[in-house]
PDB file of N, CA and C in Angstrom:
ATOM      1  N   UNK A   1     -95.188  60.326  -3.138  1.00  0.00           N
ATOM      2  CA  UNK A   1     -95.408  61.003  -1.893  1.00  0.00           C
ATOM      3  C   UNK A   1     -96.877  60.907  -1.487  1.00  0.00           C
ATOM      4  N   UNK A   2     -97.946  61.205  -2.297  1.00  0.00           N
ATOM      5  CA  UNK A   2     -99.378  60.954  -2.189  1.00  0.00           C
ATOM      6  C   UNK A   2     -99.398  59.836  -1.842  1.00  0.00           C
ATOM      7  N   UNK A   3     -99.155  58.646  -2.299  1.00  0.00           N
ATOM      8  CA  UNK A   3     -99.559  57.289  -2.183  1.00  0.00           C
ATOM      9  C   UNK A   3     -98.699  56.588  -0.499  1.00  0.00           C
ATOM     10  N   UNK A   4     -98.074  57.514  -0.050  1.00  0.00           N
ATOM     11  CA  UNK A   4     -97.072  57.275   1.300  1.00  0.00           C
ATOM     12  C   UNK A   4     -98.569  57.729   1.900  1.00  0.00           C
ATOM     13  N   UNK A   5     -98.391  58.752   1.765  1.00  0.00           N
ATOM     14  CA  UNK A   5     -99.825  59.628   2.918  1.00  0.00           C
ATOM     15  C   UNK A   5    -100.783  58.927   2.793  1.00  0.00           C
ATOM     16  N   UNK A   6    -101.033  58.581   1.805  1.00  0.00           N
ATOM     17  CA  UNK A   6    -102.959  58.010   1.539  1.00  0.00           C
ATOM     18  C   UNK A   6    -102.584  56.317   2.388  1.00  0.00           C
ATOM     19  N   UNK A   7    -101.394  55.479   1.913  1.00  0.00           N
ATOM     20  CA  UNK A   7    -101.569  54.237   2.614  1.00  0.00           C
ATOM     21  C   UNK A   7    -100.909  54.389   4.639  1.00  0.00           C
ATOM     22  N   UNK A   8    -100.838  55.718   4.469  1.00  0.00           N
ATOM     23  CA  UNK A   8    -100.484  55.697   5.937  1.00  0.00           C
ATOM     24  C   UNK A   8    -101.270  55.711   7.473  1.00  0.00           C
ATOM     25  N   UNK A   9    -100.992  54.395   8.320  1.00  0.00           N
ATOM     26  CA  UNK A   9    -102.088  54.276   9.018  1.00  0.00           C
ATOM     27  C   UNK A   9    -101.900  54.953  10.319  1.00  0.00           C
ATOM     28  N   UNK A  10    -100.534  56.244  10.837  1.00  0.00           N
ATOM     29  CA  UNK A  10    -100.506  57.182  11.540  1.00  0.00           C
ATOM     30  C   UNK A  10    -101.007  58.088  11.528  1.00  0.00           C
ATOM     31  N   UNK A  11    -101.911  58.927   9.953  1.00  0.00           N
ATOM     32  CA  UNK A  11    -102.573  60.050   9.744  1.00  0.00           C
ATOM     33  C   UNK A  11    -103.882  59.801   9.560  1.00  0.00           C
ATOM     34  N   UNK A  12    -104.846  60.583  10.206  1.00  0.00           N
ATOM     35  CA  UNK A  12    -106.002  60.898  10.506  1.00  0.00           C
ATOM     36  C   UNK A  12    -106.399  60.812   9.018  1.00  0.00           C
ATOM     37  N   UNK A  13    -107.641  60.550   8.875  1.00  0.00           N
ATOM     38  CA  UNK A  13    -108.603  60.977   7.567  1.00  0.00           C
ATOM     39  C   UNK A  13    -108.857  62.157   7.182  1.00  0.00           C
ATOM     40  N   UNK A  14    -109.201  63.703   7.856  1.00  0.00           N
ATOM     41  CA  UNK A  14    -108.964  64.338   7.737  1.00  0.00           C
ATOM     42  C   UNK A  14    -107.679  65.296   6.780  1.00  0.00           C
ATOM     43  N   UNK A  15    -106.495  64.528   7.114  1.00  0.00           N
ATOM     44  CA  UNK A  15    -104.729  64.229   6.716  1.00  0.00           C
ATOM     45  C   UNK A  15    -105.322  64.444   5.348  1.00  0.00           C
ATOM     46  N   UNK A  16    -105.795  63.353   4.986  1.00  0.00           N
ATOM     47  CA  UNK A  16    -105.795  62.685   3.658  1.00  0.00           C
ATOM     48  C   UNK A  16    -106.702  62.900   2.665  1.00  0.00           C
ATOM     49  N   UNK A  17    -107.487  64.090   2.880  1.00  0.00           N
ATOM     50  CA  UNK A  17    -108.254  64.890   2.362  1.00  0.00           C
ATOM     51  C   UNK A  17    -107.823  65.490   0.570  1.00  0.00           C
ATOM     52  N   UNK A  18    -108.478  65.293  -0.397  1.00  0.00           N
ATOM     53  CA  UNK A  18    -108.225  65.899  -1.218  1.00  0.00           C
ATOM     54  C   UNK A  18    -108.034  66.827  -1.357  1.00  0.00           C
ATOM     55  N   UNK A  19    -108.591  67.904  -0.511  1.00  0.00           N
ATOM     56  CA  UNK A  19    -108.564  69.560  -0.837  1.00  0.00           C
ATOM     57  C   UNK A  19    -106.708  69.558   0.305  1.00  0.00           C
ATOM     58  N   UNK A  20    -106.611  68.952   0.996  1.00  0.00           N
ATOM     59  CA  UNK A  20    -105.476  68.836   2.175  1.00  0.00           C
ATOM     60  C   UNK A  20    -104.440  68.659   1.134  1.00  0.00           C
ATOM     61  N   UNK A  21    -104.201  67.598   0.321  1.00  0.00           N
ATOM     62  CA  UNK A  21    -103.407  67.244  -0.290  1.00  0.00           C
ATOM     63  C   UNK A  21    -102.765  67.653  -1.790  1.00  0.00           C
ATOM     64  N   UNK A  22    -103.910  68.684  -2.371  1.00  0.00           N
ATOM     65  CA  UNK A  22    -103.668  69.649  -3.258  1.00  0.00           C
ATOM     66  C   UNK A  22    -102.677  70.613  -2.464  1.00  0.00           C
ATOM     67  N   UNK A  23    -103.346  70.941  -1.777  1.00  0.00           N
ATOM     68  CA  UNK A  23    -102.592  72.280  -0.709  1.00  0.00           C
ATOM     69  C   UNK A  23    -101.115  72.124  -0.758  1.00  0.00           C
ATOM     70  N   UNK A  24    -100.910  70.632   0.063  1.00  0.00           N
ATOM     71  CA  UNK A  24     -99.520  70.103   0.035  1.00  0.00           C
ATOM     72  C   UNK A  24     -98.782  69.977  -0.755  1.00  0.00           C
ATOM     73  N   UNK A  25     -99.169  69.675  -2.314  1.00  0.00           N
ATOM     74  CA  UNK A  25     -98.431  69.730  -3.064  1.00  0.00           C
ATOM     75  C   UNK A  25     -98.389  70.976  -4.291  1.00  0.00           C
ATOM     76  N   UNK A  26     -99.292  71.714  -3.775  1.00  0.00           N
ATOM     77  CA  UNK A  26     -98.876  73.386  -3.999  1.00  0.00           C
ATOM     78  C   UNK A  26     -97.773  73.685  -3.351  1.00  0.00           C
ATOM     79  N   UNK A  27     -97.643  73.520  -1.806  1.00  0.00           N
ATOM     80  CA  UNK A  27     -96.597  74.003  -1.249  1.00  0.00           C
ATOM     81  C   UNK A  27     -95.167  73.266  -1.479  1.00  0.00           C
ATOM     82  N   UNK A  28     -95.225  72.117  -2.617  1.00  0.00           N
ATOM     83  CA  UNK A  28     -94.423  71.056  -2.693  1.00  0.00           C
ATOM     84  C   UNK A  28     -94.020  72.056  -4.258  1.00  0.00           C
ATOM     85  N   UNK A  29     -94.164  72.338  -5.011  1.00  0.00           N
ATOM     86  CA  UNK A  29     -94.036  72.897  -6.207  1.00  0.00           C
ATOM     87  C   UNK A  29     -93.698  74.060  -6.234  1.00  0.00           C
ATOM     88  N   UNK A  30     -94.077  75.202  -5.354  1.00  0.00           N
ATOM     89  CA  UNK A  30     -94.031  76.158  -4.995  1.00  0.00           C
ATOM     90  C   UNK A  30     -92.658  76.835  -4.389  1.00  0.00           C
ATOM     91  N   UNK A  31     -92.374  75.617  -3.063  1.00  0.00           N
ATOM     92  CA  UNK A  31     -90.790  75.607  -2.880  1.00  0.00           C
ATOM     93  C   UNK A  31     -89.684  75.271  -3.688  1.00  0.00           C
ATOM     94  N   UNK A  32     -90.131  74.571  -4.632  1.00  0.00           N
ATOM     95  CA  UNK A  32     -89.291  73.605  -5.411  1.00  0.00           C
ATOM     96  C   UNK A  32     -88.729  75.095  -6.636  1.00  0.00           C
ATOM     97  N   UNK A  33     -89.368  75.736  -6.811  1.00  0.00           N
ATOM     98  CA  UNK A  33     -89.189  76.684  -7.715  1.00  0.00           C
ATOM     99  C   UNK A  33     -88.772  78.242  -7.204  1.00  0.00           C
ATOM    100  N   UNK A  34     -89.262  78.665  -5.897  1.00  0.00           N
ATOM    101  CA  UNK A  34     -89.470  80.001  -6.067  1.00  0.00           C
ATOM    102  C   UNK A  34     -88.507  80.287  -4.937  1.00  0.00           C
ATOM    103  N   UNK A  35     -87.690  79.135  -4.098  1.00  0.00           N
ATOM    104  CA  UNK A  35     -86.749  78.945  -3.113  1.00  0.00           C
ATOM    105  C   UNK A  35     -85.486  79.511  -4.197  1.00  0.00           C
ATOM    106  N   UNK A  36     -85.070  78.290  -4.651  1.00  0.00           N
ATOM    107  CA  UNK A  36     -83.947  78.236  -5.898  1.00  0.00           C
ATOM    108  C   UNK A  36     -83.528  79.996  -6.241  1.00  0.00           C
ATOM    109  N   UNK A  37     -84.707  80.041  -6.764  1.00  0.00           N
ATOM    110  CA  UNK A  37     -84.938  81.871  -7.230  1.00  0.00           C
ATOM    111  C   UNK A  37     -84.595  82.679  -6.495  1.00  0.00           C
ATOM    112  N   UNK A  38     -84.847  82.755  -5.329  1.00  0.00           N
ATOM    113  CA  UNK A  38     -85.179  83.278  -3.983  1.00  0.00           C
ATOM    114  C   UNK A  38     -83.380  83.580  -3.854  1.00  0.00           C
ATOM    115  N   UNK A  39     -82.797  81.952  -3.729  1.00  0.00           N
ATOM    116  CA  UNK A  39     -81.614  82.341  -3.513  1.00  0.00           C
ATOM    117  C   UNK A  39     -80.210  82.835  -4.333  1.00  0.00           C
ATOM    118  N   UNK A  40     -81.129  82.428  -5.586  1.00  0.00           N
ATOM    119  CA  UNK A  40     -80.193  82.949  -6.845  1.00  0.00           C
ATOM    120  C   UNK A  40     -80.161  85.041  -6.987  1.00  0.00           C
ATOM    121  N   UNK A  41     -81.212  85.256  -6.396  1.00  0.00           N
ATOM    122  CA  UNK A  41     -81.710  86.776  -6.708  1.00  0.00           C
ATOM    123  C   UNK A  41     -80.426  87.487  -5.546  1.00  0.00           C
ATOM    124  N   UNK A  42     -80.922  87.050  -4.340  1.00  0.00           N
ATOM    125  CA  UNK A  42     -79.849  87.452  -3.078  1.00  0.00           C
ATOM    126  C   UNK A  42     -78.764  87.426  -3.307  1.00  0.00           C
ATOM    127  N   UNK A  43     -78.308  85.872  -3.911  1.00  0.00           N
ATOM    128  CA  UNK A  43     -76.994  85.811  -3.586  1.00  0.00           C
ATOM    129  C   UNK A  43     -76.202  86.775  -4.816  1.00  0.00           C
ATOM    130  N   UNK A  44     -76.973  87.194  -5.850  1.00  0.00           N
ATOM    131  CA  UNK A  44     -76.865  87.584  -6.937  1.00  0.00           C
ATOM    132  C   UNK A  44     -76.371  89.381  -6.839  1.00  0.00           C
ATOM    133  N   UNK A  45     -77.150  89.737  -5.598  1.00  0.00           N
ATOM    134  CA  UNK A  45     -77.418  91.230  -5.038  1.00  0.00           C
ATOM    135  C   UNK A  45     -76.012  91.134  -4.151  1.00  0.00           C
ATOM    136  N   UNK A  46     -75.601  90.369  -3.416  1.00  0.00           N
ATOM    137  CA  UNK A  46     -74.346  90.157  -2.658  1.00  0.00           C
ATOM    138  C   UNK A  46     -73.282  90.615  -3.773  1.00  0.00           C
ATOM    139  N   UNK A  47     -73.418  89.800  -4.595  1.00  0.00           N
ATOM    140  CA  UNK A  47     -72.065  90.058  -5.149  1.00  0.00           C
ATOM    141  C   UNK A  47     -71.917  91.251  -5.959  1.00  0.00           C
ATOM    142  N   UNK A  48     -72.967  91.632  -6.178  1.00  0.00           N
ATOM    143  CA  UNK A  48     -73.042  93.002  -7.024  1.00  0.00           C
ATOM    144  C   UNK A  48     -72.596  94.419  -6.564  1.00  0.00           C
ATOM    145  N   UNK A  49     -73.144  94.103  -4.708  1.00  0.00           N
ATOM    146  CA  UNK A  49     -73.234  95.290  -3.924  1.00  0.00           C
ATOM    147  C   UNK A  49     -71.650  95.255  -3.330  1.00  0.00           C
ATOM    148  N   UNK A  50     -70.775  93.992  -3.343  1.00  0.00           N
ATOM    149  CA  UNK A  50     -69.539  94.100  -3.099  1.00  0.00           C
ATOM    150  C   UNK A  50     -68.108  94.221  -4.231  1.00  0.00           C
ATOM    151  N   UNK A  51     -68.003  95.076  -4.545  1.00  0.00           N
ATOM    152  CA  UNK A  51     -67.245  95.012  -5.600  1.00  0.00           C
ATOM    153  C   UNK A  51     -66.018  94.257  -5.333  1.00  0.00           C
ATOM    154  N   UNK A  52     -65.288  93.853  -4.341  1.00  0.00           N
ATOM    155  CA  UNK A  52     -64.357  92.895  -4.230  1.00  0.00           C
ATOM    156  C   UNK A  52     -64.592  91.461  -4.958  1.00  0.00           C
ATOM    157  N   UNK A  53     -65.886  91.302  -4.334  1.00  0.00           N
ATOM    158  CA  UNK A  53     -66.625  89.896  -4.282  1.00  0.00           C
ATOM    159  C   UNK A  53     -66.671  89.804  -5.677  1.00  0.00           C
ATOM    160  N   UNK A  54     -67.170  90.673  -6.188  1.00  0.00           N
ATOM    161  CA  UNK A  54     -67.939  90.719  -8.028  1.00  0.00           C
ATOM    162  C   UNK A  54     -66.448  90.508  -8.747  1.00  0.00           C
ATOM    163  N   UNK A  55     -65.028  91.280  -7.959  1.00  0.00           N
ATOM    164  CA  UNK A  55     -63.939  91.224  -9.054  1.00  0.00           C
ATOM    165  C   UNK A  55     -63.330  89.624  -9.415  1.00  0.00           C
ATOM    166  N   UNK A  56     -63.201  89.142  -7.852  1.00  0.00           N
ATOM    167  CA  UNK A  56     -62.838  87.889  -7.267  1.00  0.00           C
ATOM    168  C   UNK A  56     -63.494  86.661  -8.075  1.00  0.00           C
ATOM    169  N   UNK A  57     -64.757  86.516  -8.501  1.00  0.00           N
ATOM    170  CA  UNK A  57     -65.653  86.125  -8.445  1.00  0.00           C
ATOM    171  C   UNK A  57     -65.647  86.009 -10.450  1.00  0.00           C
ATOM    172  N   UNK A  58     -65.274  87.470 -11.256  1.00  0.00           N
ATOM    173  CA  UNK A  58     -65.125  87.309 -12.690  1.00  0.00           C
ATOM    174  C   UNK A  58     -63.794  86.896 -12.811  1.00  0.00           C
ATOM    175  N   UNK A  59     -62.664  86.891 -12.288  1.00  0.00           N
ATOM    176  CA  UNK A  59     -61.472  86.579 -12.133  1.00  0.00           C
ATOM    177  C   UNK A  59     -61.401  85.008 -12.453  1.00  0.00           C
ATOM    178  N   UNK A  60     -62.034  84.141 -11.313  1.00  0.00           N
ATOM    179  CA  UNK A  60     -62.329  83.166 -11.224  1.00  0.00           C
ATOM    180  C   UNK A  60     -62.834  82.468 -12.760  1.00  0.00           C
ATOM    181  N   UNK A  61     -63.926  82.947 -12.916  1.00  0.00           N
ATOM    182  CA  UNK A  61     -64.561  82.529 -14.138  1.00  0.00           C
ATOM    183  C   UNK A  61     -64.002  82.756 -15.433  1.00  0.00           C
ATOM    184  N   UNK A  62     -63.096  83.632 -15.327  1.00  0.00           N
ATOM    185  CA  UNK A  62     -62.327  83.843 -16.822  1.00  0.00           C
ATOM    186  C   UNK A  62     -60.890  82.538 -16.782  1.00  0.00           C
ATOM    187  N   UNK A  63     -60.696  82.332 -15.727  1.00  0.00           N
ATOM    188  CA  UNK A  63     -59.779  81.169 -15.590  1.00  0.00           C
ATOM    189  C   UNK A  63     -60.797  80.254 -15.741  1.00  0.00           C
ATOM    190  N   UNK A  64     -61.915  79.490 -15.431  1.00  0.00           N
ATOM    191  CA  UNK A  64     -62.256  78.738 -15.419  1.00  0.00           C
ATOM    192  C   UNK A  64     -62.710  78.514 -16.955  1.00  0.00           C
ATOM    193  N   UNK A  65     -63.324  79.580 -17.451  1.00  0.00           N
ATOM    194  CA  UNK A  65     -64.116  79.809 -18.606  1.00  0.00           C
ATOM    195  C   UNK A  65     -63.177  80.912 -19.487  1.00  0.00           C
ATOM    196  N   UNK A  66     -62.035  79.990 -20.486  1.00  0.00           N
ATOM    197  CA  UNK A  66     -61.006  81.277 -21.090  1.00  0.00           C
ATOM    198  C   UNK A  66     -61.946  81.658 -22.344  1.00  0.00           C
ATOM    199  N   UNK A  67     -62.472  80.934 -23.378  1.00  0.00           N
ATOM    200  CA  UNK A  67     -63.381  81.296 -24.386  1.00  0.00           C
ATOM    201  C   UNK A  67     -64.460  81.985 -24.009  1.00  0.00           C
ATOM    202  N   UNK A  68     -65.107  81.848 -22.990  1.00  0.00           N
ATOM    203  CA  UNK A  68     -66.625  82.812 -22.738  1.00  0.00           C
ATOM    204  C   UNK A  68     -66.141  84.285 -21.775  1.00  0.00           C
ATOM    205  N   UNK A  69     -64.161  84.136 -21.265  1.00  0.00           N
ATOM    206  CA  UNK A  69     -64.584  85.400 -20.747  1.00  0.00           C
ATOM    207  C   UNK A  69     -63.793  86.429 -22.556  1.00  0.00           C
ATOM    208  N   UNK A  70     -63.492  85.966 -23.454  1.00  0.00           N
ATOM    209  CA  UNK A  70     -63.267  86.337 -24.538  1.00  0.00           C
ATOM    210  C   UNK A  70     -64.290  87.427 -25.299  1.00  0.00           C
ATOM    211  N   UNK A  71     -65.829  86.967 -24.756  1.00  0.00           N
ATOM    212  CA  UNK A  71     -66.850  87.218 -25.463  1.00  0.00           C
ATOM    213  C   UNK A  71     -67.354  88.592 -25.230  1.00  0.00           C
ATOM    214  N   UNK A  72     -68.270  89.189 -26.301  1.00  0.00           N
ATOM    215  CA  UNK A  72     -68.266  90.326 -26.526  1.00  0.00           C
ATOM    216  C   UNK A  72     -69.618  90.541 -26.021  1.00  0.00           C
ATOM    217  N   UNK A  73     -70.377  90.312 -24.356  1.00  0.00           N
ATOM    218  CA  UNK A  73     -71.508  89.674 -24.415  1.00  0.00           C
ATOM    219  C   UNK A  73     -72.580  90.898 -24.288  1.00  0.00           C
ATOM    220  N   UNK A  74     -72.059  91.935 -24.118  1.00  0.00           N
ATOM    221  CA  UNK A  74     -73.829  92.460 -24.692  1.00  0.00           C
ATOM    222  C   UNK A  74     -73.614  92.932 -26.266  1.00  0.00           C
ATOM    223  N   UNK A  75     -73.403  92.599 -26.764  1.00  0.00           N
ATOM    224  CA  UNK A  75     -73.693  92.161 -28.093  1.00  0.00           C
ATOM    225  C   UNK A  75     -74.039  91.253 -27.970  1.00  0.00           C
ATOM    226  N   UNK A  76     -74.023  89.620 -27.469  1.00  0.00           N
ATOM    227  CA  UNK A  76     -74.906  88.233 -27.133  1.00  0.00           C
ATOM    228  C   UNK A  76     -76.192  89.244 -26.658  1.00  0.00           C
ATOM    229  N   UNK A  77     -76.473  90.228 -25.454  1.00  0.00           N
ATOM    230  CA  UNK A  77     -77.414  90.085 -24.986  1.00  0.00           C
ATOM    231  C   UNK A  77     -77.892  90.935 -25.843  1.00  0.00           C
ATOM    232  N   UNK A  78     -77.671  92.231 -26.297  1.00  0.00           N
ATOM    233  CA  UNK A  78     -78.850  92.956 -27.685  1.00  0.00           C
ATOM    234  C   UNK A  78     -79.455  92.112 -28.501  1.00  0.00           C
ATOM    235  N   UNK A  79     -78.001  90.913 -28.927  1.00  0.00           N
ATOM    236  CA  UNK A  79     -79.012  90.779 -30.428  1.00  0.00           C
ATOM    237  C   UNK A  79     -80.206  89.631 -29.973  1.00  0.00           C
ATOM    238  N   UNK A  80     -79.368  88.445 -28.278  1.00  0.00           N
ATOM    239  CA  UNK A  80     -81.201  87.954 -27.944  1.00  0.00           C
ATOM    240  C   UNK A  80     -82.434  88.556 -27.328  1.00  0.00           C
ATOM    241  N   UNK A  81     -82.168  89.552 -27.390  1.00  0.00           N
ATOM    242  CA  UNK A  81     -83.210  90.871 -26.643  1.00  0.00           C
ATOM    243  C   UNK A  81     -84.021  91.370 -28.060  1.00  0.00           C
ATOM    244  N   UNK A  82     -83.544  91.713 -29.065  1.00  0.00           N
ATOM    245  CA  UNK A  82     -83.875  91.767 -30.008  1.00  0.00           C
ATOM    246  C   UNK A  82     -84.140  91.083 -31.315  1.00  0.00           C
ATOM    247  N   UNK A  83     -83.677  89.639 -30.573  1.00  0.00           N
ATOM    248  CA  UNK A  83     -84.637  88.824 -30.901  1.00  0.00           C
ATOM    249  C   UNK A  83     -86.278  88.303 -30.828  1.00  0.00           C
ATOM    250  N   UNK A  84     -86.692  89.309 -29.431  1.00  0.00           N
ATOM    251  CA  UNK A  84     -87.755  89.019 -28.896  1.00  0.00           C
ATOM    252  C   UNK A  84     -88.822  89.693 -29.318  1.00  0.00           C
TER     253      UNK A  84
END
């Protein structure tokens, strides 16, 4: 992506500025990570705050997943919590 911008003869010099192009790919790293999150947290709060959605939704996954909906999982989550 740097090497597009730097050989590109539509953008100003200015453009192509080192301190410019850090920036850019702060904002290139930045989205790449904290978007994802962003929408995992929401969509995460949706289903929580709808209890239809949340039933529909473990229903699903125990058909999909018959061994993991078997599991006894906060006991998984104490003992890796207390692993820490």
């Amino acid at each position: 992506m740097v090497s597009s911008i730097l050989a590109s003869d539509k953008l100003p010099d200015e453009e192509k500025d080192l301190a410019r192009l850090a920036d850019e790919m702060e904002v290139v790293v930045f989205a790449g990570t904290d978007t994802p999150s962003q929408v995992m947290a929401i969509t995460l709060f949706h289903i929580l705050w709808n209890p239809e959605v949340h039933q529909k939704l473990k229903a699903e996954l125990a058909g999909a997943f018959p061994i993991a909906s078997d599991a006894n999982w906060n006991k998984i989550f104490r003992n890796i919590f207390l692993m820490w």
